[in-house]
PDB file of N, CA and C in Angstrom:
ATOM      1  N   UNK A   1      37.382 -80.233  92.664  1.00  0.00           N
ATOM      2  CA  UNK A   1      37.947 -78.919  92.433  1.00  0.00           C
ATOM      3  C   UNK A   1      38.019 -78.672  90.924  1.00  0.00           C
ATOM      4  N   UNK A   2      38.172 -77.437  90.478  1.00  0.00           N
ATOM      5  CA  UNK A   2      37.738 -76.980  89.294  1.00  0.00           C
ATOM      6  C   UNK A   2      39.277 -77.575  88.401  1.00  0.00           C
ATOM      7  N   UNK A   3      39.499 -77.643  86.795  1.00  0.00           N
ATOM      8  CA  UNK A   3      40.787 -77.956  86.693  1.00  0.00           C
ATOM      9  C   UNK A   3      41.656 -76.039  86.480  1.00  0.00           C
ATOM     10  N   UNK A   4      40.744 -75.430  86.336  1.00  0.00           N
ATOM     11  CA  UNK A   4      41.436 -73.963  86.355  1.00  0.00           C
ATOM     12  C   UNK A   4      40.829 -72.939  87.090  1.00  0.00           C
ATOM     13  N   UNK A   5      40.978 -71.480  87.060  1.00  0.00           N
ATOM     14  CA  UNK A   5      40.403 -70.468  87.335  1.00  0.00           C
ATOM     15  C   UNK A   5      40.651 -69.574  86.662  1.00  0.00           C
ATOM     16  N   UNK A   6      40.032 -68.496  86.571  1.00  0.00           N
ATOM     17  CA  UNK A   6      39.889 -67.231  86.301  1.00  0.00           C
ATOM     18  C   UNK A   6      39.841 -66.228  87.172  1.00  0.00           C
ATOM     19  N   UNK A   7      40.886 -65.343  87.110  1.00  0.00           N
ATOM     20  CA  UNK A   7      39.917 -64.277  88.047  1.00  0.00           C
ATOM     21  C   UNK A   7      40.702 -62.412  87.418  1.00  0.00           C
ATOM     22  N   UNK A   8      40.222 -61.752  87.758  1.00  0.00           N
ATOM     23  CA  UNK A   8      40.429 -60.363  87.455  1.00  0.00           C
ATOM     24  C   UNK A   8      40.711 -59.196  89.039  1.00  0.00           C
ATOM     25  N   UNK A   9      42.005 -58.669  88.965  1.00  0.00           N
ATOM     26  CA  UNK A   9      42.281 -58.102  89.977  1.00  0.00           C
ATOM     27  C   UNK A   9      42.090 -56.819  90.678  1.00  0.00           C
ATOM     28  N   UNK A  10      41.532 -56.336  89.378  1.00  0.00           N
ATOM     29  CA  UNK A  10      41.180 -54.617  89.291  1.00  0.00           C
ATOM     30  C   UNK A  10      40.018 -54.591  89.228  1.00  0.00           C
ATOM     31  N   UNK A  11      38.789 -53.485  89.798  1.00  0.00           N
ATOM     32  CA  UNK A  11      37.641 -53.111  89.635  1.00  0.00           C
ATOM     33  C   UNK A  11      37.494 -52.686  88.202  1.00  0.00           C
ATOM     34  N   UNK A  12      36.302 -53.335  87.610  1.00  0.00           N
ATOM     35  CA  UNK A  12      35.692 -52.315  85.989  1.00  0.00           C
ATOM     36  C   UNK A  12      34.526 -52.864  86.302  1.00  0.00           C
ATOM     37  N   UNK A  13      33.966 -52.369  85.586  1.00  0.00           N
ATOM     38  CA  UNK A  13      32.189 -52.399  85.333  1.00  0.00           C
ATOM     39  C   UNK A  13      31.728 -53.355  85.725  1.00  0.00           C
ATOM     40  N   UNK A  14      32.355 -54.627  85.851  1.00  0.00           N
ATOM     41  CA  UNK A  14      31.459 -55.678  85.993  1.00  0.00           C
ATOM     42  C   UNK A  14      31.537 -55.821  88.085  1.00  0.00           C
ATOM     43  N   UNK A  15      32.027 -55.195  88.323  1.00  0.00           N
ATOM     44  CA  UNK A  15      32.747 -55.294  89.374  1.00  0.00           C
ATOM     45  C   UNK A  15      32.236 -54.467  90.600  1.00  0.00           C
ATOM     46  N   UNK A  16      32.289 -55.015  92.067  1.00  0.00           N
ATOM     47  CA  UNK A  16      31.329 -53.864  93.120  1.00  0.00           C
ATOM     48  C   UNK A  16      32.524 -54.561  94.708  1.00  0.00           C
ATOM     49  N   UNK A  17      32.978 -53.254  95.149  1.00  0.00           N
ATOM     50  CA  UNK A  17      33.706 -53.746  96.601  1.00  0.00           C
ATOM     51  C   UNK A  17      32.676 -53.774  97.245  1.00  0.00           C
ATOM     52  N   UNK A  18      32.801 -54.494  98.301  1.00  0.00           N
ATOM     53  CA  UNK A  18      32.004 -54.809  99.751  1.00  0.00           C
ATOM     54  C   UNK A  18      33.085 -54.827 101.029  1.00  0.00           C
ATOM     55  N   UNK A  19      32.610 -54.439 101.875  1.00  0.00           N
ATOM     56  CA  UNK A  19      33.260 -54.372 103.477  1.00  0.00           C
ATOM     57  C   UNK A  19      32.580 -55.542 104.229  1.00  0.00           C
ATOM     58  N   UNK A  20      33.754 -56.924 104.227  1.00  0.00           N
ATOM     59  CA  UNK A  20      32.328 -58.084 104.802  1.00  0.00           C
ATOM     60  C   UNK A  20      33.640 -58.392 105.852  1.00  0.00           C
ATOM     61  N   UNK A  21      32.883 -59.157 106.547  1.00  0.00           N
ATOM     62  CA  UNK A  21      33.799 -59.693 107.805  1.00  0.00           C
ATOM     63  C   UNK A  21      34.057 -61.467 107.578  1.00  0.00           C
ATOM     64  N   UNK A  22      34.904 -61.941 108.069  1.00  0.00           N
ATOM     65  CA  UNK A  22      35.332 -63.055 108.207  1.00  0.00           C
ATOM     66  C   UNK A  22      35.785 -63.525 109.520  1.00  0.00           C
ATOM     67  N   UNK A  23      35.342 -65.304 109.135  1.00  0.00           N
ATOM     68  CA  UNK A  23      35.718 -65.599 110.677  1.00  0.00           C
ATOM     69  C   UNK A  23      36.458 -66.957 110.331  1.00  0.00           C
ATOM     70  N   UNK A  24      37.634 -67.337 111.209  1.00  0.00           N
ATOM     71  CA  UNK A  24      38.128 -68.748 110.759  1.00  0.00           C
ATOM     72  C   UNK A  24      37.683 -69.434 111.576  1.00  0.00           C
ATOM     73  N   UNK A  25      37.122 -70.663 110.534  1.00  0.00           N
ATOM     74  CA  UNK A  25      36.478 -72.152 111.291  1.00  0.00           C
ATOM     75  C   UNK A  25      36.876 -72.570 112.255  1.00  0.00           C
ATOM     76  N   UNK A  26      38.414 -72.775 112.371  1.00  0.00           N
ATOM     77  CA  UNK A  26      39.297 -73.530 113.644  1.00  0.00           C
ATOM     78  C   UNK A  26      39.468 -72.453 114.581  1.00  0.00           C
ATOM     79  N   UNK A  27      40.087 -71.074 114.817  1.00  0.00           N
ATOM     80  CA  UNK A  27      40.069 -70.732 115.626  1.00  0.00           C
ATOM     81  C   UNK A  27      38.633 -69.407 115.855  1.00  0.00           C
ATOM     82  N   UNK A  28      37.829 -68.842 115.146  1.00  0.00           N
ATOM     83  CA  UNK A  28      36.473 -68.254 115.599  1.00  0.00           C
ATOM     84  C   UNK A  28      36.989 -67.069 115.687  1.00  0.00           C
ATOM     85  N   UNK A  29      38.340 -66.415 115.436  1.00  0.00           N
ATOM     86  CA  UNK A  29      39.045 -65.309 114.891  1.00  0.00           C
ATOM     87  C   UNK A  29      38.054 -64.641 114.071  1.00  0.00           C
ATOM     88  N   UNK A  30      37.952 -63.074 113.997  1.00  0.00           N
ATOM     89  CA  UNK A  30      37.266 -61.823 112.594  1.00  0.00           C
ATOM     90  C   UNK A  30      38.144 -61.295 112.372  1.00  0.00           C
ATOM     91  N   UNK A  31      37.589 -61.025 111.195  1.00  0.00           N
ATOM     92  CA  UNK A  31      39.038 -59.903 110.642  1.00  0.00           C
ATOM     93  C   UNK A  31      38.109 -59.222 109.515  1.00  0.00           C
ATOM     94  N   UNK A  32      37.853 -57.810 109.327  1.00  0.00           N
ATOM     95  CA  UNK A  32      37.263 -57.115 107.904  1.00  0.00           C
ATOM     96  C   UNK A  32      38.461 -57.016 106.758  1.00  0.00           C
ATOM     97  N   UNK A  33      37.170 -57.150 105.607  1.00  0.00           N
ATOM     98  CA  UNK A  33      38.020 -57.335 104.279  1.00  0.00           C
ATOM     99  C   UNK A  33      37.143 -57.065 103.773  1.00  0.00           C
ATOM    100  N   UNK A  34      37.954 -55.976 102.577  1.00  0.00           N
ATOM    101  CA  UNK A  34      37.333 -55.562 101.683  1.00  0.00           C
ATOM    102  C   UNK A  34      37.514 -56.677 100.429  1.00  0.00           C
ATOM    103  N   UNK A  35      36.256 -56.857  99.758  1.00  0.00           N
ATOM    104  CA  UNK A  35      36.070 -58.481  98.603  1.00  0.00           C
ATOM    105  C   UNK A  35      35.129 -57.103  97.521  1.00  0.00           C
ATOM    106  N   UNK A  36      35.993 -57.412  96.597  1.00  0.00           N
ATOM    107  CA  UNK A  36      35.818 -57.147  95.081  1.00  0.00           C
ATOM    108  C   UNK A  36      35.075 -58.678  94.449  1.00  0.00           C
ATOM    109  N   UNK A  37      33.830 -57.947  94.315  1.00  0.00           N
ATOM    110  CA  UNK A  37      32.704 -58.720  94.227  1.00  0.00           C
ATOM    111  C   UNK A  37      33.009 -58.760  92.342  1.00  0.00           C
ATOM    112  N   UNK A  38      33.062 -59.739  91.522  1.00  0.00           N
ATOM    113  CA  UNK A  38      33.393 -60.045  90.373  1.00  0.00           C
ATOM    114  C   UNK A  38      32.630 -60.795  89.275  1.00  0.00           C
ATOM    115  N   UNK A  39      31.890 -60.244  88.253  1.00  0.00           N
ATOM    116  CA  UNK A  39      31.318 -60.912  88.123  1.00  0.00           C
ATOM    117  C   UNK A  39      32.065 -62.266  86.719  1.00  0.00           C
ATOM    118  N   UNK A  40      33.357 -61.661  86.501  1.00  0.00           N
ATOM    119  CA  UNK A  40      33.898 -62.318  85.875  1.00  0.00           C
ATOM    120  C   UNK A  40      34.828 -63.451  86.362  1.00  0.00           C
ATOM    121  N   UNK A  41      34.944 -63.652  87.670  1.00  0.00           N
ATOM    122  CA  UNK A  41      35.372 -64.389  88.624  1.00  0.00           C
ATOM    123  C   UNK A  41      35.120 -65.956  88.867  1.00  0.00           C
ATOM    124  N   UNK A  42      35.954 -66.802  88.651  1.00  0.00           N
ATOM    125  CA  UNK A  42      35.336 -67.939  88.892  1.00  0.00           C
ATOM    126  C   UNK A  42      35.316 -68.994  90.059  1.00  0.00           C
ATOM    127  N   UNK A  43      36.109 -68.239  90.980  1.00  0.00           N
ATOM    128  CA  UNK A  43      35.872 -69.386  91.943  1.00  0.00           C
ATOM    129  C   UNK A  43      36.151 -67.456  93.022  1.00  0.00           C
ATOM    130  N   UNK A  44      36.222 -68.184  94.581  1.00  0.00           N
ATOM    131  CA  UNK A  44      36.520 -67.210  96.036  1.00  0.00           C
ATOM    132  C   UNK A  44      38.403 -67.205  96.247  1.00  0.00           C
ATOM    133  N   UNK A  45      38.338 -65.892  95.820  1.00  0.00           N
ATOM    134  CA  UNK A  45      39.729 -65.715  96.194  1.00  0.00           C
ATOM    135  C   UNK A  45      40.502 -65.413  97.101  1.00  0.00           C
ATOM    136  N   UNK A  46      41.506 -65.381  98.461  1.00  0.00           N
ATOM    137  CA  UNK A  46      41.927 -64.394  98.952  1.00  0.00           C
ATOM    138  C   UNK A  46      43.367 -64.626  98.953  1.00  0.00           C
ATOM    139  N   UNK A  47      44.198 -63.571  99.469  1.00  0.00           N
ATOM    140  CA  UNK A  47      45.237 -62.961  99.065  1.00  0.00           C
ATOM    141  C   UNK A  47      46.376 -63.259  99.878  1.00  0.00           C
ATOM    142  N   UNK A  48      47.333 -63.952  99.031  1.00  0.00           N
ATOM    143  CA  UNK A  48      48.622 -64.702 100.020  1.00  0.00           C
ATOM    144  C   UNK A  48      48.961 -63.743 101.217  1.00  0.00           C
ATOM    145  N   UNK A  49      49.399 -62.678 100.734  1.00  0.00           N
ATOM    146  CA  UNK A  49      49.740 -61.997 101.819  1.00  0.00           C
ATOM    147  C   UNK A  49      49.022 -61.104 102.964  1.00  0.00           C
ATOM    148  N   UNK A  50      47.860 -61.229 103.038  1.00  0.00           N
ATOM    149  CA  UNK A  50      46.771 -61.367 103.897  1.00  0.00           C
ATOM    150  C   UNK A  50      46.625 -62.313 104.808  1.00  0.00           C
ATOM    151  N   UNK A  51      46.717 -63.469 103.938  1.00  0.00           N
ATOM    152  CA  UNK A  51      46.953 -64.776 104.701  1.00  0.00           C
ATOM    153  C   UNK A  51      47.837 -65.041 105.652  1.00  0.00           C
ATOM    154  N   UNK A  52      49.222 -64.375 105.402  1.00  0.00           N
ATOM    155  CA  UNK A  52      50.434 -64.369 106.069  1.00  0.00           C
ATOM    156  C   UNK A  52      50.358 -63.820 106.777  1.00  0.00           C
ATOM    157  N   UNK A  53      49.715 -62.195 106.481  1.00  0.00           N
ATOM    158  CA  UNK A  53      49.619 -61.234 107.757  1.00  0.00           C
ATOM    159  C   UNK A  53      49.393 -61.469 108.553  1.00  0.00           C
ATOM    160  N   UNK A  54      47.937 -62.640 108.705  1.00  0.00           N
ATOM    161  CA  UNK A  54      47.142 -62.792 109.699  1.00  0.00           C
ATOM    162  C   UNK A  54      46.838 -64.292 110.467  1.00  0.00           C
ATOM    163  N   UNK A  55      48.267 -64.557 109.880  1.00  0.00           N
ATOM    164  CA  UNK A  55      48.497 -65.923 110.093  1.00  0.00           C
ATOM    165  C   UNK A  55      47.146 -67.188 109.747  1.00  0.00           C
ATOM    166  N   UNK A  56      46.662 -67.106 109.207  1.00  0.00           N
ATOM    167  CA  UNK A  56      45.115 -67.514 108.442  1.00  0.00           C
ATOM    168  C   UNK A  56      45.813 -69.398 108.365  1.00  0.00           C
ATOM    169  N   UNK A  57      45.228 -70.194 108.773  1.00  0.00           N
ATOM    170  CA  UNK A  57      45.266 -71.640 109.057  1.00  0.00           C
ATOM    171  C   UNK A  57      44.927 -72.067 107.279  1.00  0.00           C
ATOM    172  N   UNK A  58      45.945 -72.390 106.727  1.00  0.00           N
ATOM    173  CA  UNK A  58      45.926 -72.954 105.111  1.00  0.00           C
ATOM    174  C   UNK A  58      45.311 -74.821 105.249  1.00  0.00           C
ATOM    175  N   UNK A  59      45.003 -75.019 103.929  1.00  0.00           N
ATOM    176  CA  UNK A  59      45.274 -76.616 103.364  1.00  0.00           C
ATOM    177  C   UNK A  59      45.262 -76.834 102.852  1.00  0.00           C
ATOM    178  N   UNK A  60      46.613 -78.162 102.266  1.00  0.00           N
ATOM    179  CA  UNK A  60      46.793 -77.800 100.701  1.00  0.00           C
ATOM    180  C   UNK A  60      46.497 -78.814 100.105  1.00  0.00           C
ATOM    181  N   UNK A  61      46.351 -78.718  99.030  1.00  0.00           N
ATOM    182  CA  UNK A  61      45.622 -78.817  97.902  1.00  0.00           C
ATOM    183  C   UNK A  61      46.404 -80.282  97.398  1.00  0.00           C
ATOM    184  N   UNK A  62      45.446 -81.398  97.313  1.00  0.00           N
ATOM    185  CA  UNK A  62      46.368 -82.269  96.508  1.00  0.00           C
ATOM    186  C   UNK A  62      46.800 -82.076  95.272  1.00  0.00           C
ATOM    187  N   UNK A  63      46.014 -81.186  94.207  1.00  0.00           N
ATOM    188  CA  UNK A  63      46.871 -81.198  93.428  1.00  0.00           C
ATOM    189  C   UNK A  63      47.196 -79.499  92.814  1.00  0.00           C
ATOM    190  N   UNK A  64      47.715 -79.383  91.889  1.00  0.00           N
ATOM    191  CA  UNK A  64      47.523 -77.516  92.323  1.00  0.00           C
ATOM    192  C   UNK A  64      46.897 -77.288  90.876  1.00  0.00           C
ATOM    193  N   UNK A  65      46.360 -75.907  91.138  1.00  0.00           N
ATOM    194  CA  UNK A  65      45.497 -75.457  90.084  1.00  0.00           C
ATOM    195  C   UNK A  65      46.112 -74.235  89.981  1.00  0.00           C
ATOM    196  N   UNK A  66      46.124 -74.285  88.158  1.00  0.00           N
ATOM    197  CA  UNK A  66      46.393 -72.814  87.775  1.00  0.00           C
ATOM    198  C   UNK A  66      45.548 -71.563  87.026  1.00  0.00           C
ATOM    199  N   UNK A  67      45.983 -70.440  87.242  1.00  0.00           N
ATOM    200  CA  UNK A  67      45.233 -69.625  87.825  1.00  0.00           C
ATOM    201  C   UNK A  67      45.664 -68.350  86.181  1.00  0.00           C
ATOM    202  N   UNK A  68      44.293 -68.108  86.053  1.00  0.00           N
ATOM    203  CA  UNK A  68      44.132 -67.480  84.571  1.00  0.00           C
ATOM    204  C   UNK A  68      43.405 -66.160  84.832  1.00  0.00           C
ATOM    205  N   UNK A  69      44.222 -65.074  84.091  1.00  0.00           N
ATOM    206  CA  UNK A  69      43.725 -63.302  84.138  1.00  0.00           C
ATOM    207  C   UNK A  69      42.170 -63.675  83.421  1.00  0.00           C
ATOM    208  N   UNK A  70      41.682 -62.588  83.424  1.00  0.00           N
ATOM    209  CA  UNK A  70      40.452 -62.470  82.377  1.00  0.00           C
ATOM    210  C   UNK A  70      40.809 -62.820  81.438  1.00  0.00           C
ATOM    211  N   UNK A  71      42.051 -62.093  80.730  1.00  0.00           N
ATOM    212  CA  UNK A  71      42.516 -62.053  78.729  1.00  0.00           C
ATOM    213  C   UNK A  71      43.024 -63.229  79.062  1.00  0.00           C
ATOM    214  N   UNK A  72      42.967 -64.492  79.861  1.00  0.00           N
ATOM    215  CA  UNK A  72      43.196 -65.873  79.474  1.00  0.00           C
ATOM    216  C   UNK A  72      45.094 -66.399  79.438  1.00  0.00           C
ATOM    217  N   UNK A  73      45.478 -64.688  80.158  1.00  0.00           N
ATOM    218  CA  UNK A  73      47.190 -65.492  79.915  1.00  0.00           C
ATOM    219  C   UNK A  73      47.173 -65.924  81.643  1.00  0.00           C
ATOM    220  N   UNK A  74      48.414 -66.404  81.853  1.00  0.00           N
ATOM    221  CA  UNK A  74      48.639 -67.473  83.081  1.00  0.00           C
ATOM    222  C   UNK A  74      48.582 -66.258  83.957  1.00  0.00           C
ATOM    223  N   UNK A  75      48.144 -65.896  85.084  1.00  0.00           N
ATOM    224  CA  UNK A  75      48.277 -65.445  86.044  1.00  0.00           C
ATOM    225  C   UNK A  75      49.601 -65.319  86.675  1.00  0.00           C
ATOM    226  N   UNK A  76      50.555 -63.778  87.321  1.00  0.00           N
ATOM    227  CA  UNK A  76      51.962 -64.639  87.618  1.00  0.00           C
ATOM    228  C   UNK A  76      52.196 -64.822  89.123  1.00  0.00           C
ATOM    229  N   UNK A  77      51.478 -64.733  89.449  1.00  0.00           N
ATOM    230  CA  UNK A  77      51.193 -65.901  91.261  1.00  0.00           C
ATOM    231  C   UNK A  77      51.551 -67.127  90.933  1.00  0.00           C
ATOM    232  N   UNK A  78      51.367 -67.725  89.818  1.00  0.00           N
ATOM    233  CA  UNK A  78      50.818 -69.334  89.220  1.00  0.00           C
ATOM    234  C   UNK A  78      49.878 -69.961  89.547  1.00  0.00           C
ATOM    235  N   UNK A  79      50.669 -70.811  90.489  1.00  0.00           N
ATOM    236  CA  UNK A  79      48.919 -71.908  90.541  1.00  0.00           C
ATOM    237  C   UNK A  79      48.853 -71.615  92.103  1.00  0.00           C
ATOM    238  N   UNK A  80      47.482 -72.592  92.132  1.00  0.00           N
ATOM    239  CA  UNK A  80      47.293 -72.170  93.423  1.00  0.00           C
ATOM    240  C   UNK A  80      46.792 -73.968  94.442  1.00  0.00           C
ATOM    241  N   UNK A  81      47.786 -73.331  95.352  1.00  0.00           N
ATOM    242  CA  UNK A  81      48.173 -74.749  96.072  1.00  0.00           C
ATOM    243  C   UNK A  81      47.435 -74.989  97.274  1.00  0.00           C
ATOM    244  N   UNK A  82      46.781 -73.863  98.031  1.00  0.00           N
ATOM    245  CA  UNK A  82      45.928 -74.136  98.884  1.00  0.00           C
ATOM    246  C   UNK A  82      44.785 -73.235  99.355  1.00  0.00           C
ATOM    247  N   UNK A  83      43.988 -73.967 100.237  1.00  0.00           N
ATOM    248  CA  UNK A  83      42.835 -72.897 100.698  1.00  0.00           C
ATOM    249  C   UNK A  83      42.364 -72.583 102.015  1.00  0.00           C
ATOM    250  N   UNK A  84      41.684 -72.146 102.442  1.00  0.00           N
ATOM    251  CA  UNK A  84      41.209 -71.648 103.577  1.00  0.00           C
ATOM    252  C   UNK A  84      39.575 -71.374 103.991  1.00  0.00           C
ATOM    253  N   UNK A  85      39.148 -72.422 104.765  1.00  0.00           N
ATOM    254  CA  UNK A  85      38.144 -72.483 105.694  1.00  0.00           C
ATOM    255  C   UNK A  85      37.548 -71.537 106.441  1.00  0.00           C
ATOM    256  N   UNK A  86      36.302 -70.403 105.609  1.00  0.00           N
ATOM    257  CA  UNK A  86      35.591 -69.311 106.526  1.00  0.00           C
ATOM    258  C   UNK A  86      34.288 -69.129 106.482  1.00  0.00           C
ATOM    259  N   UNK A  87      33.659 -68.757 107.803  1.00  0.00           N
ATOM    260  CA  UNK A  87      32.246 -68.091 107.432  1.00  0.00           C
ATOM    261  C   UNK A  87      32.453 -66.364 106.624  1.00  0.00           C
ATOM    262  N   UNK A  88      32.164 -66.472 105.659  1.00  0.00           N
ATOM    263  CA  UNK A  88      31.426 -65.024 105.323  1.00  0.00           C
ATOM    264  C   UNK A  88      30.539 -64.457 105.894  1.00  0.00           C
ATOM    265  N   UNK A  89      30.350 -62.722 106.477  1.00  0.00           N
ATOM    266  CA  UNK A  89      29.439 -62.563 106.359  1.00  0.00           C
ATOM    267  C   UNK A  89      29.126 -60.697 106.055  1.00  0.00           C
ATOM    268  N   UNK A  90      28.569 -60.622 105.466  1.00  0.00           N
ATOM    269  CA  UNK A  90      27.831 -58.919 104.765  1.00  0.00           C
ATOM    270  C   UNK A  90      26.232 -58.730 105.306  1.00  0.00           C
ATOM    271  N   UNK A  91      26.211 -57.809 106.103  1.00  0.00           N
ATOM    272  CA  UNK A  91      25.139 -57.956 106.511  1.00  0.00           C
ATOM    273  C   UNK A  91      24.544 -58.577 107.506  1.00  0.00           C
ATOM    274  N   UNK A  92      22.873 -59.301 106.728  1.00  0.00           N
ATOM    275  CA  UNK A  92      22.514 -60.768 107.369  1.00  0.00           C
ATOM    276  C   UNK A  92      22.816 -61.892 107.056  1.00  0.00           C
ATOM    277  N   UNK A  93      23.380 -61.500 105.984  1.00  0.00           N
ATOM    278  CA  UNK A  93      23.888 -62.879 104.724  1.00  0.00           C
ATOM    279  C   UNK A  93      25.097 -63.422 105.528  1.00  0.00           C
ATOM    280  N   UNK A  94      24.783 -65.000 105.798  1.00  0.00           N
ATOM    281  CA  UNK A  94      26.023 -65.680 106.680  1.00  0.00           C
ATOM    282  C   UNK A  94      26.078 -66.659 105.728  1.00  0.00           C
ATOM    283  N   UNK A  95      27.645 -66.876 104.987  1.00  0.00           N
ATOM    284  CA  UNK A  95      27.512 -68.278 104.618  1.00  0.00           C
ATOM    285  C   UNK A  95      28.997 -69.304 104.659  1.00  0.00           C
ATOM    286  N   UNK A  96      29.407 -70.167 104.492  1.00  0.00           N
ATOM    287  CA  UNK A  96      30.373 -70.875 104.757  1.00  0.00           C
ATOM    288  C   UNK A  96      31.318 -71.199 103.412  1.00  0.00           C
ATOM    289  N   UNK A  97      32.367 -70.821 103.236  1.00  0.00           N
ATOM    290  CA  UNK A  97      32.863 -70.825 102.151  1.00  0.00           C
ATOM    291  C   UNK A  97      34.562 -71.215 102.047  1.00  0.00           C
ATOM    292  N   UNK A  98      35.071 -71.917 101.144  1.00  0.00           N
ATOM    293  CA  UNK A  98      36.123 -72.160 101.089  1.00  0.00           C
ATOM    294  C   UNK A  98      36.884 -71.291  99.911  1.00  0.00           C
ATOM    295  N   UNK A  99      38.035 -70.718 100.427  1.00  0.00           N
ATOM    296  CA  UNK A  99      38.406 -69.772  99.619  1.00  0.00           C
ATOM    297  C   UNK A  99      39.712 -70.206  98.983  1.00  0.00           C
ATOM    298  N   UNK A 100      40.392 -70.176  97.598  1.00  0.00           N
ATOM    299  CA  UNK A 100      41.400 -70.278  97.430  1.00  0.00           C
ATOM    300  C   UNK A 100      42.787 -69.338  97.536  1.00  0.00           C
ATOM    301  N   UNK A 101      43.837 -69.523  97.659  1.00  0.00           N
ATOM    302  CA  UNK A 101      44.952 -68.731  98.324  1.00  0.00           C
ATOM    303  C   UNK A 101      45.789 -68.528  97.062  1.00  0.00           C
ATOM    304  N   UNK A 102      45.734 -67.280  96.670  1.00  0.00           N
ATOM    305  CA  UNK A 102      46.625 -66.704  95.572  1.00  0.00           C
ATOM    306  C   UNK A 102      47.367 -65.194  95.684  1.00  0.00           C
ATOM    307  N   UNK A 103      48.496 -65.068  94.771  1.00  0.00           N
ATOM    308  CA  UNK A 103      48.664 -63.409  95.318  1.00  0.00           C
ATOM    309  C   UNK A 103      47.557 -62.848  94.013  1.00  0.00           C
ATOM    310  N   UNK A 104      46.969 -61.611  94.628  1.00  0.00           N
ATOM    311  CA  UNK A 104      45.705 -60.828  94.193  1.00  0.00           C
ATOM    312  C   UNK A 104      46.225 -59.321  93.962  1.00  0.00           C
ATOM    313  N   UNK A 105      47.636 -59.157  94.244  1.00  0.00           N
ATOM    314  CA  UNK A 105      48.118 -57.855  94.086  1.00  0.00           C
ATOM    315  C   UNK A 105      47.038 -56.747  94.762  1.00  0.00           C
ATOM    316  N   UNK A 106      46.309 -55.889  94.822  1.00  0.00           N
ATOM    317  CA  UNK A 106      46.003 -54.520  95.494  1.00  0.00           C
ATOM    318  C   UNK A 106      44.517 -55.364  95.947  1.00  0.00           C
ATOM    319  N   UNK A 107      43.811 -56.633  96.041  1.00  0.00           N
ATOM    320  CA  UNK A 107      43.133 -56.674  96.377  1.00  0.00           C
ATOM    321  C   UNK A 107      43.034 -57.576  97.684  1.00  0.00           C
ATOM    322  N   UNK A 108      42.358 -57.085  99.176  1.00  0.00           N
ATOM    323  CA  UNK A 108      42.245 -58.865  99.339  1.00  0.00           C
ATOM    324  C   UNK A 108      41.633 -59.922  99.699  1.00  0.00           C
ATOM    325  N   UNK A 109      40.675 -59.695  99.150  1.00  0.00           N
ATOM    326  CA  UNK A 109      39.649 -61.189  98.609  1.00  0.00           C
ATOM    327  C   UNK A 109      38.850 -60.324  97.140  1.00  0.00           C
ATOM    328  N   UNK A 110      38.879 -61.629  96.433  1.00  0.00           N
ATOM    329  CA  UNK A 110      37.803 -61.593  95.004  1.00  0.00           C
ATOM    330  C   UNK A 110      36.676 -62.534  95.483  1.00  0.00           C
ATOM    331  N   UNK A 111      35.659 -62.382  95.080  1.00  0.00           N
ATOM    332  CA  UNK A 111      34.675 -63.497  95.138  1.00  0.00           C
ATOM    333  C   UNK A 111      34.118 -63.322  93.971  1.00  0.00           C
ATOM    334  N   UNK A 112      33.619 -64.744  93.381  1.00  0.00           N
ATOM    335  CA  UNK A 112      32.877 -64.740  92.041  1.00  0.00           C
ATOM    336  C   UNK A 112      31.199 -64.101  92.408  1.00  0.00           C
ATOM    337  N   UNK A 113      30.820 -63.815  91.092  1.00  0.00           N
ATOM    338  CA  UNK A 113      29.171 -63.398  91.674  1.00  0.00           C
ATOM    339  C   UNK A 113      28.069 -64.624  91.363  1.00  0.00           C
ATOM    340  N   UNK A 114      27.338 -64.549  91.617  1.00  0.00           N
ATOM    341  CA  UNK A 114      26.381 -65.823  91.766  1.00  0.00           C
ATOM    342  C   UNK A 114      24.802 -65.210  92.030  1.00  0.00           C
ATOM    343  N   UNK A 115      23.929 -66.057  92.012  1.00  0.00           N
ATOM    344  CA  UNK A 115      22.453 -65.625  92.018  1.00  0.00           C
ATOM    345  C   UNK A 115      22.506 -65.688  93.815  1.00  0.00           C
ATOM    346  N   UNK A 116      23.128 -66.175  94.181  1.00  0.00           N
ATOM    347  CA  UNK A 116      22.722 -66.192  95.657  1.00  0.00           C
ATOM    348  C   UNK A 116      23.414 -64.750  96.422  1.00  0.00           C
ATOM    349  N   UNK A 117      24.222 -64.532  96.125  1.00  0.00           N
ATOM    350  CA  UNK A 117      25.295 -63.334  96.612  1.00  0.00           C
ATOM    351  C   UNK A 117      24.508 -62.363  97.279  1.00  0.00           C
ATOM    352  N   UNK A 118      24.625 -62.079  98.592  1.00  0.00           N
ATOM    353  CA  UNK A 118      24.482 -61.203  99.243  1.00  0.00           C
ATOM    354  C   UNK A 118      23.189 -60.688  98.955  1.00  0.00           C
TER     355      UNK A 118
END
């Protein structure tokens, strides 16, 4: 696991929403979510209270990682203690991904961008 993150909560330029669906590993549950596709983003985010809503199956983290805005000050969620087991999918694009569990305020999921993305 990474020793930090980055991530940014608001859409700007670098930035594109998507309407993708999710499914949890253990129980084969969907649920749509809108994911603010990021390209300043460094790891897959989604959103404590999403998680809660939807009762989403956590695991935590042996050790915890803390969690950094773009401008590099501490994030005030803090760190982030666990994650969650899903297929992604947009489209045809199916892929398997482990997401970390933070509050994201108005968003809920970030994903970093990557050459493979969608």
């Amino acid at each position: 696991m990474p020793q930090q993150y980055v991530m940014a909560s608001s859409p700007s330029a670098n930035s594109l929403c998507l309407d993708v669906e999710i499914e949890m590993m253990d129980t084969q549950q969907t649920y749509r979510v809108m994911a603010l596709l990021d390209s300043r983003a460094t790891e897959l985010f989604l959103d404590l209270e999403f998680v809660k809503c939807h009762g989403l199956t956590t695991q935590p983290l042996s050790k915890s990682i803390p969690v950094y805005n773009i401008d590099r000050m501490p994030n005030k969620a803090g760190t982030i203690n666990s994650v969650v087991d899903l297929v992604l999918c947009y489209w045809n694009h199916v892929e398997h991904a482990i997401f970390t569990v933070t509050s994201l305020g108005r968003q809920d999921m970030i994903r970093q961008q990557s050459a493979h993305v969608f």
